[in-house]
C-alpha atoms as a PDB file:
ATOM      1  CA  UNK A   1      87.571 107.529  98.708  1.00  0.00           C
ATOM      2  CA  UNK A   2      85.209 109.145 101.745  1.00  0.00           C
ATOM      3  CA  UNK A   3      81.732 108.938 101.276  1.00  0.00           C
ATOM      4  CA  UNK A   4      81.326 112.529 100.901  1.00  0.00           C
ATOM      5  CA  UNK A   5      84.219 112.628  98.328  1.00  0.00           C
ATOM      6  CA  UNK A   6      87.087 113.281  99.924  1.00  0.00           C
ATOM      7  CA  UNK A   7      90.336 111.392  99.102  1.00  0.00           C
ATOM      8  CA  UNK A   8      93.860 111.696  98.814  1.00  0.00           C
ATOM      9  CA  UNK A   9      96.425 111.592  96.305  1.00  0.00           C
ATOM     10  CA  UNK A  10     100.215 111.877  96.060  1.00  0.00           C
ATOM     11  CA  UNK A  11     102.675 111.081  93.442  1.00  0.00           C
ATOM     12  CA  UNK A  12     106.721 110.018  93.573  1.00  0.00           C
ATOM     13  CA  UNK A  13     109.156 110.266  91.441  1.00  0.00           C
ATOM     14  CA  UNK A  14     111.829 107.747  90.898  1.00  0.00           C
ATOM     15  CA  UNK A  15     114.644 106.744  88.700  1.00  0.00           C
ATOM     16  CA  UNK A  16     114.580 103.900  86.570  1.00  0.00           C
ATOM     17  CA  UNK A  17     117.001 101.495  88.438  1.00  0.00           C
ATOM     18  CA  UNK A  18     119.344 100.201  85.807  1.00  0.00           C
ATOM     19  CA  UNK A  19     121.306  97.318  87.666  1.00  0.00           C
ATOM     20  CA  UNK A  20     123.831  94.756  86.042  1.00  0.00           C
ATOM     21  CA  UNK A  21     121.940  92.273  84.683  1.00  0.00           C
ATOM     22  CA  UNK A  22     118.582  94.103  84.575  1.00  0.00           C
ATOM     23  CA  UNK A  23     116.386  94.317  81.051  1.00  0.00           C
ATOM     24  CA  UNK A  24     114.157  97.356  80.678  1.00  0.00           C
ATOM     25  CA  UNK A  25     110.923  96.050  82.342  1.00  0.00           C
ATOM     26  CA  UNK A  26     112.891  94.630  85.181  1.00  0.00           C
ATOM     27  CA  UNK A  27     114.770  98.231  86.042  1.00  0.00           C
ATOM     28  CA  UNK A  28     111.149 100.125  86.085  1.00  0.00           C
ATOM     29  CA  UNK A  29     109.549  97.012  88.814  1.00  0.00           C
ATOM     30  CA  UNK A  30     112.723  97.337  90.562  1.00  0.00           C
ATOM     31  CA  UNK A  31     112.036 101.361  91.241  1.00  0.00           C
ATOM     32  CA  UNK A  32     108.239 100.776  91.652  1.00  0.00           C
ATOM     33  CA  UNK A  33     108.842  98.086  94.391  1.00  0.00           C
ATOM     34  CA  UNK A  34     111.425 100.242  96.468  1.00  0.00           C
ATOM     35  CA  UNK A  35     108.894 103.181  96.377  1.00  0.00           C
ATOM     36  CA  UNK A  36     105.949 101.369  96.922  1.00  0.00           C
ATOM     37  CA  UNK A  37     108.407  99.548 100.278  1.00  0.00           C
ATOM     38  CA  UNK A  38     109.300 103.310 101.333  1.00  0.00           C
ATOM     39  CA  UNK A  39     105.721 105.102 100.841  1.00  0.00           C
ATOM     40  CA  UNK A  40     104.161 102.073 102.725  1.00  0.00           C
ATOM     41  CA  UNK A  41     106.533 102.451 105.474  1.00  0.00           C
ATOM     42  CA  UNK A  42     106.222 106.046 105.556  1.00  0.00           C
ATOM     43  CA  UNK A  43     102.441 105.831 105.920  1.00  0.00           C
ATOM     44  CA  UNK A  44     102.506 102.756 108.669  1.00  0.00           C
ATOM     45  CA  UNK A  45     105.277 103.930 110.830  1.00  0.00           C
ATOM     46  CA  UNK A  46     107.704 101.419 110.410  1.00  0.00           C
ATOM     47  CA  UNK A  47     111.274 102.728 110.706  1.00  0.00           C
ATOM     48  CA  UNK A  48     114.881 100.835 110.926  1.00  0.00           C
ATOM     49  CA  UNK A  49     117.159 100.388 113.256  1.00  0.00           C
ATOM     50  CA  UNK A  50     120.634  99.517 112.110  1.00  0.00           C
ATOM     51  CA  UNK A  51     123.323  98.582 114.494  1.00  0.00           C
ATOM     52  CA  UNK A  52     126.446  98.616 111.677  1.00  0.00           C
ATOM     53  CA  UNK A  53     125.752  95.214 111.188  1.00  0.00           C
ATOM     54  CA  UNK A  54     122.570  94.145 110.809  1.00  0.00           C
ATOM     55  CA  UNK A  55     119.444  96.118 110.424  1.00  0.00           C
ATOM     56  CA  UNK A  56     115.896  95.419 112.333  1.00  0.00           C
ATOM     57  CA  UNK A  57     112.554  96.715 111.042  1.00  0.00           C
ATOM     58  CA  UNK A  58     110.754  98.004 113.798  1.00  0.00           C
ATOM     59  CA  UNK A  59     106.684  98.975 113.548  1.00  0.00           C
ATOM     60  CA  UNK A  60     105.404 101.219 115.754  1.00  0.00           C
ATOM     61  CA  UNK A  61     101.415 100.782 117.004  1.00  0.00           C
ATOM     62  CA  UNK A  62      99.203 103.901 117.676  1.00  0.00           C
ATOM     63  CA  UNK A  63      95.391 103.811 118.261  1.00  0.00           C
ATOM     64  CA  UNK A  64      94.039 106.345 117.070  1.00  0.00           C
ATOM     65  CA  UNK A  65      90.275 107.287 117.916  1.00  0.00           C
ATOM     66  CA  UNK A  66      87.807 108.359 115.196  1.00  0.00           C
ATOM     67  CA  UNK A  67      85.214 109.574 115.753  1.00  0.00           C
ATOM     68  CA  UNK A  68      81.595 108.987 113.920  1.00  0.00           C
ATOM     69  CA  UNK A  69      81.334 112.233 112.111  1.00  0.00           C
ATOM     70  CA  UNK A  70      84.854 111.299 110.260  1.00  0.00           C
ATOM     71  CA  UNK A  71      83.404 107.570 108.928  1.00  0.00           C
END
């Protein structure tokens, strides 16, 4: 949260991934992992590169300048 009070929020949806071999508990930290991989990804500008056979994760560094009034 900012100092002043001002934060952020968002909220994703997924389904329950029921895989062979999966118990209950196991199916819901499956989804949450995937979406927390995605959102993260999302958020840090890391994207893939797939060739057809193998797939590269690629992250992509900006600077970006802030300035004191937004700290």
């Amino acid at each position: 949260m900012h100092r002043d009070g001002h934060r952020e929020q968002t909220a994703m949806l997924l389904p329950v991934d029921i895989g062979k071999g999966r118990n209950a508990v196991q199916a819901v930290g499956s989804s949450t992992t995937y979406g927390k991989r995605y959102v993260m990804c999302a958020l840090l500008n890391i994207w893939k590169i797939t060739d057809g056979e193998s797939t590269i994760d690629v992250m992509e560094l900006r600077r970006i300048d802030v300035g004191e009034e937004q700290l």
